[in-house]
Protein backbone atom coordinates (compact mmCIF):
# COMPACT_ATOMS: atom_id res chain seq x y z
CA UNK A 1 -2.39 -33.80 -53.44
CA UNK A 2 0.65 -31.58 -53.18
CA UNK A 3 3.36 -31.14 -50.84
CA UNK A 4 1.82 -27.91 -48.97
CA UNK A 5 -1.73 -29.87 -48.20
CA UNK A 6 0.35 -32.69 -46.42
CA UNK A 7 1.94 -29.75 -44.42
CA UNK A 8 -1.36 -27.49 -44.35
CA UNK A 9 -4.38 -29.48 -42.50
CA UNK A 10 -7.79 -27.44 -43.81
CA UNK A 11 -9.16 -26.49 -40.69
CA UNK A 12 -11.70 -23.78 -38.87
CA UNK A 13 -9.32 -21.12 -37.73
CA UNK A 14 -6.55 -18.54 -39.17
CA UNK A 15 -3.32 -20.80 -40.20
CA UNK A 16 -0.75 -19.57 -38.02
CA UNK A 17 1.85 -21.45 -40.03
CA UNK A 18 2.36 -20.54 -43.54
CA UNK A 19 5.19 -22.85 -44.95
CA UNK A 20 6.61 -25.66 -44.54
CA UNK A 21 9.91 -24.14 -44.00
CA UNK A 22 8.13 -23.07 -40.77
CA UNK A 23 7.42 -25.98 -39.85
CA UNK A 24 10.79 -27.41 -39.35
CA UNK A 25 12.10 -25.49 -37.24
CA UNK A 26 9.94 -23.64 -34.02
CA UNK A 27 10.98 -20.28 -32.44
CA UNK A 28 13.02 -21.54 -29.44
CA UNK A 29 10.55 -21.06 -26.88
CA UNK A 30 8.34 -23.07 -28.78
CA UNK A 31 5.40 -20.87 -27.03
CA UNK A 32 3.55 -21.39 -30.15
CA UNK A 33 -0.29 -21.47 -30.28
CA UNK A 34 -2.53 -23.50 -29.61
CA UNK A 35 -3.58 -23.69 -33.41
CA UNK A 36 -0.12 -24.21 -34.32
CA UNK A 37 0.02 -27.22 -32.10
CA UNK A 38 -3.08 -28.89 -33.85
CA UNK A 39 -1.65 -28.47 -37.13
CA UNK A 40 1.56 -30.85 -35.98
CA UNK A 41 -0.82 -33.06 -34.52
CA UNK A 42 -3.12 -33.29 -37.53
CA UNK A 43 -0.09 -34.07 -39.47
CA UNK A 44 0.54 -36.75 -37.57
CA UNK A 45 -2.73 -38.00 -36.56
CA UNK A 46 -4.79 -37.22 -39.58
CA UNK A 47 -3.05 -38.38 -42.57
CA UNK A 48 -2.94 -41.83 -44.55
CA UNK A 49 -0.37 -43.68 -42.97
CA UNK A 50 1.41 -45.92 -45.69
CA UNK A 51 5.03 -45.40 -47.04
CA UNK A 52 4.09 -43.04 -50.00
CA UNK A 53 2.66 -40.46 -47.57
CA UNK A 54 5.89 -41.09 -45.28
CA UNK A 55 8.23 -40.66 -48.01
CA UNK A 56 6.27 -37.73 -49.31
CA UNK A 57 6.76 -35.97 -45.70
CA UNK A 58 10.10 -37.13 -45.79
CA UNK A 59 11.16 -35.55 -49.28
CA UNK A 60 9.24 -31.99 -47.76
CA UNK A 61 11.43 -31.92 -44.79
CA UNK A 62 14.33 -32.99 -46.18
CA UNK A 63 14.27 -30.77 -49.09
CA UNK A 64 13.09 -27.47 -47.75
CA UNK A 65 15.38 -24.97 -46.62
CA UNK A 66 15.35 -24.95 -43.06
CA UNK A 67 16.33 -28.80 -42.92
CA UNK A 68 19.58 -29.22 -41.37
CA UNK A 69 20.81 -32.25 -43.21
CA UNK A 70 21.85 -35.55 -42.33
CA UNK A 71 22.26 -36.10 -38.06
CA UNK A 72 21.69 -32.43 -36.76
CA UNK A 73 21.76 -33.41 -33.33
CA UNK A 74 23.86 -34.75 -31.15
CA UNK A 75 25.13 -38.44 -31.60
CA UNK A 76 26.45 -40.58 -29.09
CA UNK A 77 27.93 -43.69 -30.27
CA UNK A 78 29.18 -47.09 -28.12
CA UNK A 79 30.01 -50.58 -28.95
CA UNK A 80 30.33 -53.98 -26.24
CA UNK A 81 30.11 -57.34 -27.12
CA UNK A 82 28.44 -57.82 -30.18
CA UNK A 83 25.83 -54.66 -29.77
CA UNK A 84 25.65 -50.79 -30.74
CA UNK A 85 24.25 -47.54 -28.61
CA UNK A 86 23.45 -44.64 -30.74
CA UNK A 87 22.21 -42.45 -28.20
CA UNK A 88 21.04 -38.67 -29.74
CA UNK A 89 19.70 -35.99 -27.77
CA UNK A 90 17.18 -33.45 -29.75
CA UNK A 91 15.76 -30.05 -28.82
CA UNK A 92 11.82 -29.30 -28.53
CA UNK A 93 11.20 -27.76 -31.70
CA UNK A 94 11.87 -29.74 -34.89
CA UNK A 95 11.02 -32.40 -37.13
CA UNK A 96 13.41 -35.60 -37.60
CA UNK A 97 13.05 -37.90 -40.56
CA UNK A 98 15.12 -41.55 -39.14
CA UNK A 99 16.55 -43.59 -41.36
CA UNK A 100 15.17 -47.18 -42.07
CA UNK A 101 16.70 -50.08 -39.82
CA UNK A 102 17.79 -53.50 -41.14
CA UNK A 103 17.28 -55.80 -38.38
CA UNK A 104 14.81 -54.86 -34.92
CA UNK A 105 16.28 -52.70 -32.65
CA UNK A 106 15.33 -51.76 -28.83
CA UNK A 107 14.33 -47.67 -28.52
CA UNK A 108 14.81 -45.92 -24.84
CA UNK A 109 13.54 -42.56 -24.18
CA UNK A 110 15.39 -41.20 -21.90
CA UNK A 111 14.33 -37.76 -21.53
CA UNK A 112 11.42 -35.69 -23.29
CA UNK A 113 8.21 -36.09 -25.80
CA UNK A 114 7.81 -36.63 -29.04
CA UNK A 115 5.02 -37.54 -31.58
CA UNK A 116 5.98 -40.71 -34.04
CA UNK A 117 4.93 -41.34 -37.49
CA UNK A 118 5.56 -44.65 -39.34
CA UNK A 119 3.36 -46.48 -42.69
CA UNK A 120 1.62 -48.13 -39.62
CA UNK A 121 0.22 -45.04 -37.45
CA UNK A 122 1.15 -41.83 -35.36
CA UNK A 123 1.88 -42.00 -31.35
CA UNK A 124 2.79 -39.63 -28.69
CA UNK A 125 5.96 -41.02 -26.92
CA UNK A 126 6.46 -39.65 -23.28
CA UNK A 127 9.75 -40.43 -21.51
CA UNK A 128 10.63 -42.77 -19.86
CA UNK A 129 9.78 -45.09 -22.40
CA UNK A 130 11.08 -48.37 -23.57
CA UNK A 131 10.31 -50.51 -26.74
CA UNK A 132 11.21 -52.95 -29.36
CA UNK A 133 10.98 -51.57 -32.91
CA UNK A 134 10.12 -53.66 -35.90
CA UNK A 135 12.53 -53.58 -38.73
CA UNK A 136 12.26 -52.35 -42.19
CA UNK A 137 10.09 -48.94 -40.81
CA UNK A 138 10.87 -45.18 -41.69
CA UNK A 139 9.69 -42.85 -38.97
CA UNK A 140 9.60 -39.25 -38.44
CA UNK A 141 9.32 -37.39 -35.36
CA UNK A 142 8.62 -34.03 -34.05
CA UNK A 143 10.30 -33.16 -30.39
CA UNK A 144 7.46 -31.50 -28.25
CA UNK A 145 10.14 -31.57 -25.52
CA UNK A 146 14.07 -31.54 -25.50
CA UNK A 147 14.53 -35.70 -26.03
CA UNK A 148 17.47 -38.33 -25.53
CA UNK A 149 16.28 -41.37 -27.55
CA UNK A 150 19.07 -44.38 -27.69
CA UNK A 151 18.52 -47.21 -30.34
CA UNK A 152 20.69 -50.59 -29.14
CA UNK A 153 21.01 -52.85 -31.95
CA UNK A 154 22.63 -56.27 -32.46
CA UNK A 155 26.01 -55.76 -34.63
CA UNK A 156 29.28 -57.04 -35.82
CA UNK A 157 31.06 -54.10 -36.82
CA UNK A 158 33.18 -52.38 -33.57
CA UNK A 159 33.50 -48.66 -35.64
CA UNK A 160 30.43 -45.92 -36.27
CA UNK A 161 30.93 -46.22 -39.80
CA UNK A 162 30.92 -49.76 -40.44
CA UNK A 163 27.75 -50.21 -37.99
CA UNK A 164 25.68 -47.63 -40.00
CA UNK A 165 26.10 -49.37 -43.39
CA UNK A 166 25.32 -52.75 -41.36
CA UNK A 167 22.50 -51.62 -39.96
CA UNK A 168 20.67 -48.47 -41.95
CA UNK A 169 19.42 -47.82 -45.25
CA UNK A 170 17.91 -44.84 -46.41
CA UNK A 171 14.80 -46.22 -49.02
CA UNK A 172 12.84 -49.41 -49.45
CA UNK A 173 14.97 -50.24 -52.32
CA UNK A 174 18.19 -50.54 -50.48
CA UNK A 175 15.70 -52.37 -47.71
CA UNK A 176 14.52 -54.71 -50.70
CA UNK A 177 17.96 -55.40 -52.11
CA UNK A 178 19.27 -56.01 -48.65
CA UNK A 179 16.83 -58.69 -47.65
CA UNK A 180 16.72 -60.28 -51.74
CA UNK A 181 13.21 -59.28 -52.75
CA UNK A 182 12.99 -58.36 -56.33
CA UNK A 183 10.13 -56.98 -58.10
CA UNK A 184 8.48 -58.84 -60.80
């Protein structure tokens, strides 16, 4: 399968989304159709959910020319007593591929909606909205609302930079080395 058919659900009725460069970033109103709407969901909702579709999506969004690159939206970061707030607030609208967490982690949604995809299914997340997320697990999100989502994490490091190579890694290899699992 290629990378358009992951992006382009076959269905009944005239595509009203022709790339996947359209589909990572919505027109600001985000008064799209109705169609439109059940493509994103279909995407979410409709496709084999293991990490080589994930990555897949992930490789499509990051590499196509509307992505905006590493942490688009705003971040805000603080540190007490041994844990770590990354709090980021997202507009309706767009796509995010997260990055894959070392150790479990608490999620709050503050503010918003969202639909979730992981290797272990697709959910709609309304706000507010509190949950603890299993390590080891890519996700990627699309904002149906304008979000605030804050991960709080258990951490040593007191300084943003030191915290995201303590806690993140960006493929299952890094996640493999970290925890000592070798392929045979």
């Amino acid at each position: 399968m290629n990378a358009k058919d992951y992006l382009m659900p076959k269905h009944n009725y005239q595509v009203m989304v022709n790339s996947h460069k359209e589909l990572i970033k919505w027109p600001e109103s985000l008064n799209y159709p109705v169609e439109a709407e059940n493509q994103i969901r279909s995407l979410f909702f409709d496709i084999d959910h293991n990490r080589e579709s994930i990555m897949r999506i992930h490789e499509i969004i990051e590499g196509s020319d509307g992505s905006l690159g590493k942490d688009p939206f705003p971040l805000f970061h603080s540190f007490s007593d041994g844990m770590y707030k990354r709090e980021m607030h997202a507009p309706k609208g767009y796509f995010l591929v997260g990055r894959i967490h070392k150790k479990e982690y608490f999620v709050n949604v503050l503010k918003g909606k969202l639909l979730v995809m992981s290797e272990f299914g697709s959910k709609e997340i309304k706000a507010p909205c509190s949950f603890k997320a299993k390590a080891g697990v890519k996700h990627i999100g699309f904002f149906l609302e304008d979000t605030v989502w804050a991960d709080t994490s258990r951490c040593e490091s007191d300084n943003v930079e030191d915290a995201e190579k303590e806690l993140y890694c960006d493929t299952y290899e890094e996640l493999d080395a970290f925890n000592g699992i070798v392929e045979v």
